[in-house]
C-alpha atoms as a PDB file:
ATOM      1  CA  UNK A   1       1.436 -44.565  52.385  1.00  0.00           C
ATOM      2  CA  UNK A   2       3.107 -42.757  49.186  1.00  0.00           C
ATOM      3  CA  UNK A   3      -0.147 -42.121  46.814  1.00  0.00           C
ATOM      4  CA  UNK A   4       0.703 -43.013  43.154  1.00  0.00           C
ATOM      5  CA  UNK A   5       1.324 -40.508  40.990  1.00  0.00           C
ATOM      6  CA  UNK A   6      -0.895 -40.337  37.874  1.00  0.00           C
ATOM      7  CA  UNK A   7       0.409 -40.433  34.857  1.00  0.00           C
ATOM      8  CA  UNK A   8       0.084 -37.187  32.357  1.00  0.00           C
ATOM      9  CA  UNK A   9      -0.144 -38.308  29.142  1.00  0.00           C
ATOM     10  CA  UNK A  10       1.915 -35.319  26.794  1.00  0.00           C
ATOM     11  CA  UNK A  11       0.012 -32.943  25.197  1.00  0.00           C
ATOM     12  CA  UNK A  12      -0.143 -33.586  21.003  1.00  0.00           C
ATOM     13  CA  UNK A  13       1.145 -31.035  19.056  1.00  0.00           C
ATOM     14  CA  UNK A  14      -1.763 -29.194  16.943  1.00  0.00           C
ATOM     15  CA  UNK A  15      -1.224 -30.089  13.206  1.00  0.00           C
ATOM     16  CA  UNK A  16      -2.313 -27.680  10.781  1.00  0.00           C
ATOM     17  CA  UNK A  17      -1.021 -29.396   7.948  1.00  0.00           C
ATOM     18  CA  UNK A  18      -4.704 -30.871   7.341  1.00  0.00           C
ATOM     19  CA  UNK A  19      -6.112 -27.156   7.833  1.00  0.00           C
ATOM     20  CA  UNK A  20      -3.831 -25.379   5.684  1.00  0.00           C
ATOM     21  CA  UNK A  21      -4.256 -28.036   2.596  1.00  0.00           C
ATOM     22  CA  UNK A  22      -7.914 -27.716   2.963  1.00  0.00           C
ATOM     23  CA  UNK A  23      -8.023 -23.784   2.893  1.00  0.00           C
ATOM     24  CA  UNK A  24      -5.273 -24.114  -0.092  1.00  0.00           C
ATOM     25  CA  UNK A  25      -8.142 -26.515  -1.975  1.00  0.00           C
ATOM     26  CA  UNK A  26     -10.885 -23.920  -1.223  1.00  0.00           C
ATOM     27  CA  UNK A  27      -8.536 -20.724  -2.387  1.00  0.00           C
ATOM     28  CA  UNK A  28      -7.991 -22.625  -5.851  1.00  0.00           C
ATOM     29  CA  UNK A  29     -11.494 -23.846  -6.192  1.00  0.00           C
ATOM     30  CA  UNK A  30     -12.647 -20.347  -5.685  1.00  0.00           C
ATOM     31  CA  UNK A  31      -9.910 -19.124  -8.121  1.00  0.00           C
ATOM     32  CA  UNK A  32     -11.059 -21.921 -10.817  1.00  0.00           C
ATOM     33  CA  UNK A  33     -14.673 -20.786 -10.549  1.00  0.00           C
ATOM     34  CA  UNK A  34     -13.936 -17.203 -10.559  1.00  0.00           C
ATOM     35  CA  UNK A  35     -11.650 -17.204 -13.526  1.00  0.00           C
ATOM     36  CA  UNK A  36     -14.773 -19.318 -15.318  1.00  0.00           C
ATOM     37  CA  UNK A  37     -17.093 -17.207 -14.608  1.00  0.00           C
ATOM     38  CA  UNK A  38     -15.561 -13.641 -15.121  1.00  0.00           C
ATOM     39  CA  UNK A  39     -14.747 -14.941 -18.538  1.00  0.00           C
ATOM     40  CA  UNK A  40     -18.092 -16.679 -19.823  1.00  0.00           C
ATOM     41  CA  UNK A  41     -20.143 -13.658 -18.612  1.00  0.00           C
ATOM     42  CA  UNK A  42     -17.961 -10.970 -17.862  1.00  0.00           C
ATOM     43  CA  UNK A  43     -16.589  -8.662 -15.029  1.00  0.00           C
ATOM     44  CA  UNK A  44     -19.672  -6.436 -14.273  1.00  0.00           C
ATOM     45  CA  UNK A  45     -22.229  -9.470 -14.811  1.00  0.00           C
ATOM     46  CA  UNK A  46     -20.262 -11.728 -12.369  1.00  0.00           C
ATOM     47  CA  UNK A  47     -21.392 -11.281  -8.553  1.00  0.00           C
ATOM     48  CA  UNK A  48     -19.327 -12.370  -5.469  1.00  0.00           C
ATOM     49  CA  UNK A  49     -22.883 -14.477  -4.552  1.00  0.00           C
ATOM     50  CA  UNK A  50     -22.382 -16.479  -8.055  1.00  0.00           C
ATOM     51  CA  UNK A  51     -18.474 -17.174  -7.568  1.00  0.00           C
ATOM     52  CA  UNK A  52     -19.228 -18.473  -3.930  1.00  0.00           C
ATOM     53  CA  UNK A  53     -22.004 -20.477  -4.667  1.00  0.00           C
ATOM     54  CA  UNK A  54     -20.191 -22.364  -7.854  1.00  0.00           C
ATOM     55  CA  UNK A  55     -17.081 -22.633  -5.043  1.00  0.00           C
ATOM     56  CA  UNK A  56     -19.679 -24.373  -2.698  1.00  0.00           C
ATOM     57  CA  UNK A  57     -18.673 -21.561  -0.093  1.00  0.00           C
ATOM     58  CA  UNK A  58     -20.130 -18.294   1.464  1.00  0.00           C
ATOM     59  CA  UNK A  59     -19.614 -15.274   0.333  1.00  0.00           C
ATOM     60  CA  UNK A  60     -18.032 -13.832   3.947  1.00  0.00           C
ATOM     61  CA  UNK A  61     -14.985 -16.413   2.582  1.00  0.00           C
ATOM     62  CA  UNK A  62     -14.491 -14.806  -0.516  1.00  0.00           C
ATOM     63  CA  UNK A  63     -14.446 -11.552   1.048  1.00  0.00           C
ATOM     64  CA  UNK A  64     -12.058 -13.222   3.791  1.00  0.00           C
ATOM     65  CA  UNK A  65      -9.754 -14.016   1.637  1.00  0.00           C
ATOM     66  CA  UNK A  66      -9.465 -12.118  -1.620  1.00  0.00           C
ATOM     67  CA  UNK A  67     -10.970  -8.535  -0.750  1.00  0.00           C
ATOM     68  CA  UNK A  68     -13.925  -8.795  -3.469  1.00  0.00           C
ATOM     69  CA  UNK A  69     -13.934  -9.009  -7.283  1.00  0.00           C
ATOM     70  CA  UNK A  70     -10.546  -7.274  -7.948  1.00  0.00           C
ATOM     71  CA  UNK A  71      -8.667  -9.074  -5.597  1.00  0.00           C
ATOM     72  CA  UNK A  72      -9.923 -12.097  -6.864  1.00  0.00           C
ATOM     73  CA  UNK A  73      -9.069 -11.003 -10.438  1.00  0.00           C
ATOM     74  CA  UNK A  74      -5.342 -10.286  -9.100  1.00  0.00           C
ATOM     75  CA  UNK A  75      -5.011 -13.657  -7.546  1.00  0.00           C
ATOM     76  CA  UNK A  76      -6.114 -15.301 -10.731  1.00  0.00           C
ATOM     77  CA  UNK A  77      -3.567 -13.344 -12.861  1.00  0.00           C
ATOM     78  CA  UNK A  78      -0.845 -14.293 -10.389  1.00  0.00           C
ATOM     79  CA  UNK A  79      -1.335 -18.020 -10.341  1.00  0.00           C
ATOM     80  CA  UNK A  80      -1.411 -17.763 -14.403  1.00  0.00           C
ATOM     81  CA  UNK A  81       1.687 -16.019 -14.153  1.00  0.00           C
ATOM     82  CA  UNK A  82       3.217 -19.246 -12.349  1.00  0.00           C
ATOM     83  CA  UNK A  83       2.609 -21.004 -16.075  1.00  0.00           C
ATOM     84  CA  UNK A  84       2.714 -24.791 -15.906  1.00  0.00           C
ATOM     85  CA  UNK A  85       5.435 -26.137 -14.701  1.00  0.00           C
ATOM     86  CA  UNK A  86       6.365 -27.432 -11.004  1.00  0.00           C
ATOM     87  CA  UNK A  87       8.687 -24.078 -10.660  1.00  0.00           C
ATOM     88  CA  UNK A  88       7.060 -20.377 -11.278  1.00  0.00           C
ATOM     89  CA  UNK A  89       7.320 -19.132 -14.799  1.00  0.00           C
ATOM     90  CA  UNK A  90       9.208 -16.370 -13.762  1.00  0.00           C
ATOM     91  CA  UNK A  91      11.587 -18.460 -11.453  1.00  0.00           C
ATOM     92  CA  UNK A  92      12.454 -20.572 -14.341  1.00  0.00           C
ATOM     93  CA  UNK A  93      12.937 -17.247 -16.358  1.00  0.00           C
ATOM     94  CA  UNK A  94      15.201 -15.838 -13.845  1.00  0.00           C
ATOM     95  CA  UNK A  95      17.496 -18.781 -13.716  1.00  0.00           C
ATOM     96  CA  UNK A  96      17.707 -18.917 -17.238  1.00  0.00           C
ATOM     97  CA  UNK A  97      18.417 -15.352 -17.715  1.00  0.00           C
ATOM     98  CA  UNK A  98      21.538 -15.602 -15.140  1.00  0.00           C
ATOM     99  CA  UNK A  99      22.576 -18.745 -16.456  1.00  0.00           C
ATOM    100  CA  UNK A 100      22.379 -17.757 -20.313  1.00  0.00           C
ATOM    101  CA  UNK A 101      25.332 -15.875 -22.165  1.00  0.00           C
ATOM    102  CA  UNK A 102      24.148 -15.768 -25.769  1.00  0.00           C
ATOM    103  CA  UNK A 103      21.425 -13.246 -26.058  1.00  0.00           C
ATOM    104  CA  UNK A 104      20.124 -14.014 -29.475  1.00  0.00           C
ATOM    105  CA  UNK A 105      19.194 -17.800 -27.237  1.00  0.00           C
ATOM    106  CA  UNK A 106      18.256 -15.955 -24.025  1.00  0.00           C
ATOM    107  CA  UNK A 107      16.057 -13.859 -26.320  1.00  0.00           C
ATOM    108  CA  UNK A 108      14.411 -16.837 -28.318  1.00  0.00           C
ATOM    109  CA  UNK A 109      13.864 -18.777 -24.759  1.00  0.00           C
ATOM    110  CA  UNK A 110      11.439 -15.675 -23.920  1.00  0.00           C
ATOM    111  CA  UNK A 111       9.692 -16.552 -26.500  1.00  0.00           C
ATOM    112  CA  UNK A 112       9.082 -19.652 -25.288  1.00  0.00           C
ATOM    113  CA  UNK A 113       7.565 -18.800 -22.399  1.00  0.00           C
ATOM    114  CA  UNK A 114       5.396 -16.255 -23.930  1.00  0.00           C
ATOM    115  CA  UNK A 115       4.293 -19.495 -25.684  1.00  0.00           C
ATOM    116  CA  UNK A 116       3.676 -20.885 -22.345  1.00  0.00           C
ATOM    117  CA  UNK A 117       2.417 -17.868 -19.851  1.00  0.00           C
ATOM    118  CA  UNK A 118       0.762 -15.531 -22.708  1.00  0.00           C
ATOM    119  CA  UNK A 119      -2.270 -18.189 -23.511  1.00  0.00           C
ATOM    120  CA  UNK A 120      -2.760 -18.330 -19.542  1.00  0.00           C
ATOM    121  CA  UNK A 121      -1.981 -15.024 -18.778  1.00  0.00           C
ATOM    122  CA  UNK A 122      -3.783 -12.721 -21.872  1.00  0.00           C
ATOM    123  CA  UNK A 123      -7.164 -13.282 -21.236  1.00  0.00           C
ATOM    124  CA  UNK A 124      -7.246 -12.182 -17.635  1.00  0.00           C
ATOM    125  CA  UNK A 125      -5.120  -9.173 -18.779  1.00  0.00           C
ATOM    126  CA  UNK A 126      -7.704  -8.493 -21.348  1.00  0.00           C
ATOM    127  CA  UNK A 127     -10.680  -8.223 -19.166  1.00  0.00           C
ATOM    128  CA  UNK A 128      -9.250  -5.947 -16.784  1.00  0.00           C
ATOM    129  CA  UNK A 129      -8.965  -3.732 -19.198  1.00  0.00           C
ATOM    130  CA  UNK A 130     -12.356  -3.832 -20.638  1.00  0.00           C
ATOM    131  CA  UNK A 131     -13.713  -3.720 -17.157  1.00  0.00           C
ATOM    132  CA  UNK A 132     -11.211  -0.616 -16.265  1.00  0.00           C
ATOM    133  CA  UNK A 133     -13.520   1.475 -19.392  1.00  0.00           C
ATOM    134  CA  UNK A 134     -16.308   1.550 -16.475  1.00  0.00           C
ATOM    135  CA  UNK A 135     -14.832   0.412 -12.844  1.00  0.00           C
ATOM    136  CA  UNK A 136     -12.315   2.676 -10.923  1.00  0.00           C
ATOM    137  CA  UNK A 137     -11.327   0.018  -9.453  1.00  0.00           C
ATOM    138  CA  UNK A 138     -10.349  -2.310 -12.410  1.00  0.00           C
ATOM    139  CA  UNK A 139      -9.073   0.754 -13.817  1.00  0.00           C
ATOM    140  CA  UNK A 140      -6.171   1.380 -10.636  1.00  0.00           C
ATOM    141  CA  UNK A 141      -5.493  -2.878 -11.111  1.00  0.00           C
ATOM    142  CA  UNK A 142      -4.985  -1.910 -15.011  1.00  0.00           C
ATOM    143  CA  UNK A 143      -2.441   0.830 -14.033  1.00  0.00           C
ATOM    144  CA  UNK A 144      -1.002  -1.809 -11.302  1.00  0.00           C
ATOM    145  CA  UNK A 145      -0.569  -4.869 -13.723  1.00  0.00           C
ATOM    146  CA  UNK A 146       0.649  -3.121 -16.437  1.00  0.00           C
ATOM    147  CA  UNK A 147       3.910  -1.051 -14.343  1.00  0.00           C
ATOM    148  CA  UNK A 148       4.775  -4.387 -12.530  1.00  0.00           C
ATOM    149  CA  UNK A 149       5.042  -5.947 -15.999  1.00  0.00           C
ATOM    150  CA  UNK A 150       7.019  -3.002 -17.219  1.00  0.00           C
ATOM    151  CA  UNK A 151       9.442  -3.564 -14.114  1.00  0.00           C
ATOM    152  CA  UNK A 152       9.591  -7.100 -15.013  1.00  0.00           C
ATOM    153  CA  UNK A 153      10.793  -6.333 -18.870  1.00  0.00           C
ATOM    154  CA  UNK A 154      13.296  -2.951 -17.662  1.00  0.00           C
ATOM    155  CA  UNK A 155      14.943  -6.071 -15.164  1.00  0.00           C
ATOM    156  CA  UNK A 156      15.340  -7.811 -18.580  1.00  0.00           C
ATOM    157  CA  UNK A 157      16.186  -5.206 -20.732  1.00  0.00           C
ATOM    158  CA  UNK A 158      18.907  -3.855 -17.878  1.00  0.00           C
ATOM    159  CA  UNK A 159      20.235  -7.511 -18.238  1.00  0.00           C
ATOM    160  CA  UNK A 160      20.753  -6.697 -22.106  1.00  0.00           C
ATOM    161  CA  UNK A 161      22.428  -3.513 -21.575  1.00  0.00           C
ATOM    162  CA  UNK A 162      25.040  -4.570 -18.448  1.00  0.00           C
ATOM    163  CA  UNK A 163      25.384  -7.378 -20.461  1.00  0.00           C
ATOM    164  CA  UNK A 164      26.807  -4.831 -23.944  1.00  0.00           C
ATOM    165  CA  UNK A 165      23.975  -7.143 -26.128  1.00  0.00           C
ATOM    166  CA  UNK A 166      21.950  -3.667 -26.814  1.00  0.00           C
ATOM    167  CA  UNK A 167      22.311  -2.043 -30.532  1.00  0.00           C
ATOM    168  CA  UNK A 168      24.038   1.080 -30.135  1.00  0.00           C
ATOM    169  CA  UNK A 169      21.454   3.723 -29.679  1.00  0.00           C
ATOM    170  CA  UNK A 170      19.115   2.157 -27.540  1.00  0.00           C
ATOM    171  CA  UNK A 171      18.379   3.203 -24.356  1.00  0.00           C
ATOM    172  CA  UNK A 172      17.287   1.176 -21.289  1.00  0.00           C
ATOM    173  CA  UNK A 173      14.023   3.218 -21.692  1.00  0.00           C
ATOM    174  CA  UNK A 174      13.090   1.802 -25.278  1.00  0.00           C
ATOM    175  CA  UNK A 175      14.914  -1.282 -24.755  1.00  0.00           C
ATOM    176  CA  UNK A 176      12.005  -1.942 -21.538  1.00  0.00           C
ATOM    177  CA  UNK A 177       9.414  -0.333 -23.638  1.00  0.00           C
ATOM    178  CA  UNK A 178       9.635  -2.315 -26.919  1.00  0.00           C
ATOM    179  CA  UNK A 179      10.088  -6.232 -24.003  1.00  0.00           C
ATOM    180  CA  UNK A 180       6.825  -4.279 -22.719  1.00  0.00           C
ATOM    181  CA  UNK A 181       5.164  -4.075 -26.021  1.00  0.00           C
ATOM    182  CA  UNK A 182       6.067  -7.331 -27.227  1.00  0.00           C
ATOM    183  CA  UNK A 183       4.565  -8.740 -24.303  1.00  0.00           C
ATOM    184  CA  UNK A 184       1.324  -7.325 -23.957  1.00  0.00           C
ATOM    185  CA  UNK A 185      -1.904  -8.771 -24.259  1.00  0.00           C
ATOM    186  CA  UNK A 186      -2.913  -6.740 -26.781  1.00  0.00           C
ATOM    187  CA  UNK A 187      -0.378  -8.152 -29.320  1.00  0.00           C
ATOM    188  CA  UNK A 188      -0.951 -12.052 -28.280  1.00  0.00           C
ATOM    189  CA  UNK A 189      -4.986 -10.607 -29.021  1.00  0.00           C
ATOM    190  CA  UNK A 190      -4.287  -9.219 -32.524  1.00  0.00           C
ATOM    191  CA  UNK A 191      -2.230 -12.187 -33.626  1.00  0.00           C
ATOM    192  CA  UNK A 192      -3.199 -15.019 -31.653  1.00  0.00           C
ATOM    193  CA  UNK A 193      -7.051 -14.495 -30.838  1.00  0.00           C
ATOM    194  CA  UNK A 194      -7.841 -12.578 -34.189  1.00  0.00           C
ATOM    195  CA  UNK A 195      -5.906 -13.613 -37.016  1.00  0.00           C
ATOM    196  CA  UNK A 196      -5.386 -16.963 -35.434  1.00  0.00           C
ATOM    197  CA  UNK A 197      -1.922 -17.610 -35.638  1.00  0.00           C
ATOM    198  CA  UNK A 198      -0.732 -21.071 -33.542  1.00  0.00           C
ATOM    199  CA  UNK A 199       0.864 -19.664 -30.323  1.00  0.00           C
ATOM    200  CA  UNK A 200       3.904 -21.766 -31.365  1.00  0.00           C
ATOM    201  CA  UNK A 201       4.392 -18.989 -34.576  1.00  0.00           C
ATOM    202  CA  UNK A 202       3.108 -15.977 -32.235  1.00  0.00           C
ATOM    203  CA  UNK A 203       6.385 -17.079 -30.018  1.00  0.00           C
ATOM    204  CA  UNK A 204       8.714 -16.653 -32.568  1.00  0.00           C
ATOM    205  CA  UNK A 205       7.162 -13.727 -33.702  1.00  0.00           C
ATOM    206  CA  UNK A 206       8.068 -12.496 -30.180  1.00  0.00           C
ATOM    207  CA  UNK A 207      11.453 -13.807 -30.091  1.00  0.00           C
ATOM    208  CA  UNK A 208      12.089 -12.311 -33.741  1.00  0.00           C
ATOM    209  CA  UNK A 209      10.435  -9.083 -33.197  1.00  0.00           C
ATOM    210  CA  UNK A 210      12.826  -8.801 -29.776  1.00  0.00           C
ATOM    211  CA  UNK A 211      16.094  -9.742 -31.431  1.00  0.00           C
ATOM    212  CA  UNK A 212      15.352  -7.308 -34.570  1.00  0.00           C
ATOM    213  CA  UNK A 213      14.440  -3.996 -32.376  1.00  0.00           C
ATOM    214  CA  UNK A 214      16.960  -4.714 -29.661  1.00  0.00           C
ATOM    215  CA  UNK A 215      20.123  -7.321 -30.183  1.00  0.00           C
END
C-alpha cells in the first residue's frame, strides 16, 4: 500500500513590520524625553539612568541605540531639523530652491522656514554650545553641527552665484558666511528669546537681512 503523504503546511514569512514600528515608537519616546529633560535641567545634570527611566526603558537601550548623551543630543537636532511638515525641512528647501528663479522670492521663502525650523532647531543648538564650555565631547558635536550647517548655506549661496543673483563683489566665501550667520542660533537667541520679537518678524528679519548683504 502507497502511505499518504503528509501535508507541509508553508512556512510564514517573518514580519518585522510590527518590530520595526515598535523600536521606531521607543527611539522617539526616548528622543521626546531626552530633549525634555536636557532642556529643563541641563546637559551635565541630565544622566542616561534619568532619560531611560522617563522612556520606560533600560539604560543598555539607550546606549544601543544612540551611543550616550551626545548621540542622543545629535539625533534630537536631526529630527528638529525635519521641521513639521510630512516632507523634511530641508527636502522641501531643496525642491524649492531648484524650482525657484526669482531670488529676492527664493530668498524670502528661507525665511520662512527659519520661521519654521529655527524655533525647533535653536534651542538644541544652544545647549551644545553651553555644554561644549566644559565637555570635549559636546565641544567636537559643536565643531560638527556648526560646519555641516555651513555646507548647507555654501550649497545655497553656490546656488546664488551659478545662478549671477550675487552683488558684484561677493565671494562664495562671504556669500556662505553671512546664510551662516543669519542662520545661527545665536541670532534667533538675541532677537527671538531676548528681545522677544514674534518669530513671524525674526523671519523677515532673516529674509531682509539676506537680500540686503547678498542679492
Amino acid at each position: 500500500m502507497e502511505r499518504k503523504r503528509k501535508r507541509v503546511k508553508p512556512k510564514r514569512r517573518y514580519d518585522a513590520t510590527g518590530r520595526q514600528a515598535q523600536a521606531e515608537r521607543t527611539r522617539a519616546d526616548a528622543l521626546e524625553c531626552a530633549e525634555e529633560l536636557f532642556l529643563a535641567q541641563g546637559y551635565a545634570a541630565t544622566t542616561i539612568a534619568s532619560i531611560a527611566a522617563a522612556a520606560g526603558v533600560s539604560v543598555e537601550t539607550i546606549y544601543k541605540g544612540f551611543g550616550g548623551k551626545p548621540g542622543l543630543v545629535r539625533a534630537i537636532r536631526d529630527r528638529r531639523l525635519a521641521g513639521r511638515g510630512p516632507v523634511h525641512a530641508e527636502t522641501r528647501s531643496n525642491r524649492m530652491r531648484a524650482k525657484e528663479t526669482d531670488p529676492r522670492r527664493l530668498v524670502a521663502q528661507w525665511g520662512q522656514f527659519s520661521v519654521e525650523v529655527a524655533p525647533l532647531v535653536s534651542p538644541i543648538l544652544l545647549l551644545v554650545r553651553e555644554a561644549a564650555a566644559s565637555d570635549d565631547e559636546m565641544a567636537e558635536l559643536l565643531e560638527e553641527l556648526d560646519a555641516d550647517r555651513l555646507r548647507r548655506m555654501t550649497v545655497n549661496a553656490r546656488h546664488l552665484r551659478d545662478g549671477g543673483h550675487l552683488r558684484a563683489g561677493v565671494s562664495l566665501r562671504e556669500a556662505a558666511d553671512a546664510l551662516w550667520t543669519y542662520t545661527s542660533p545665536e541670532l534667533y537667541e538675541l532677537l527671538v528669546l531676548r528681545r522677544k520679537w514674534p518669530v513671524e518678524r525674526y523671519g523677515r528679519f532673516v529674509a531682509d537681512g539676506v537680500a540686503a548683504a547678498l542679492l
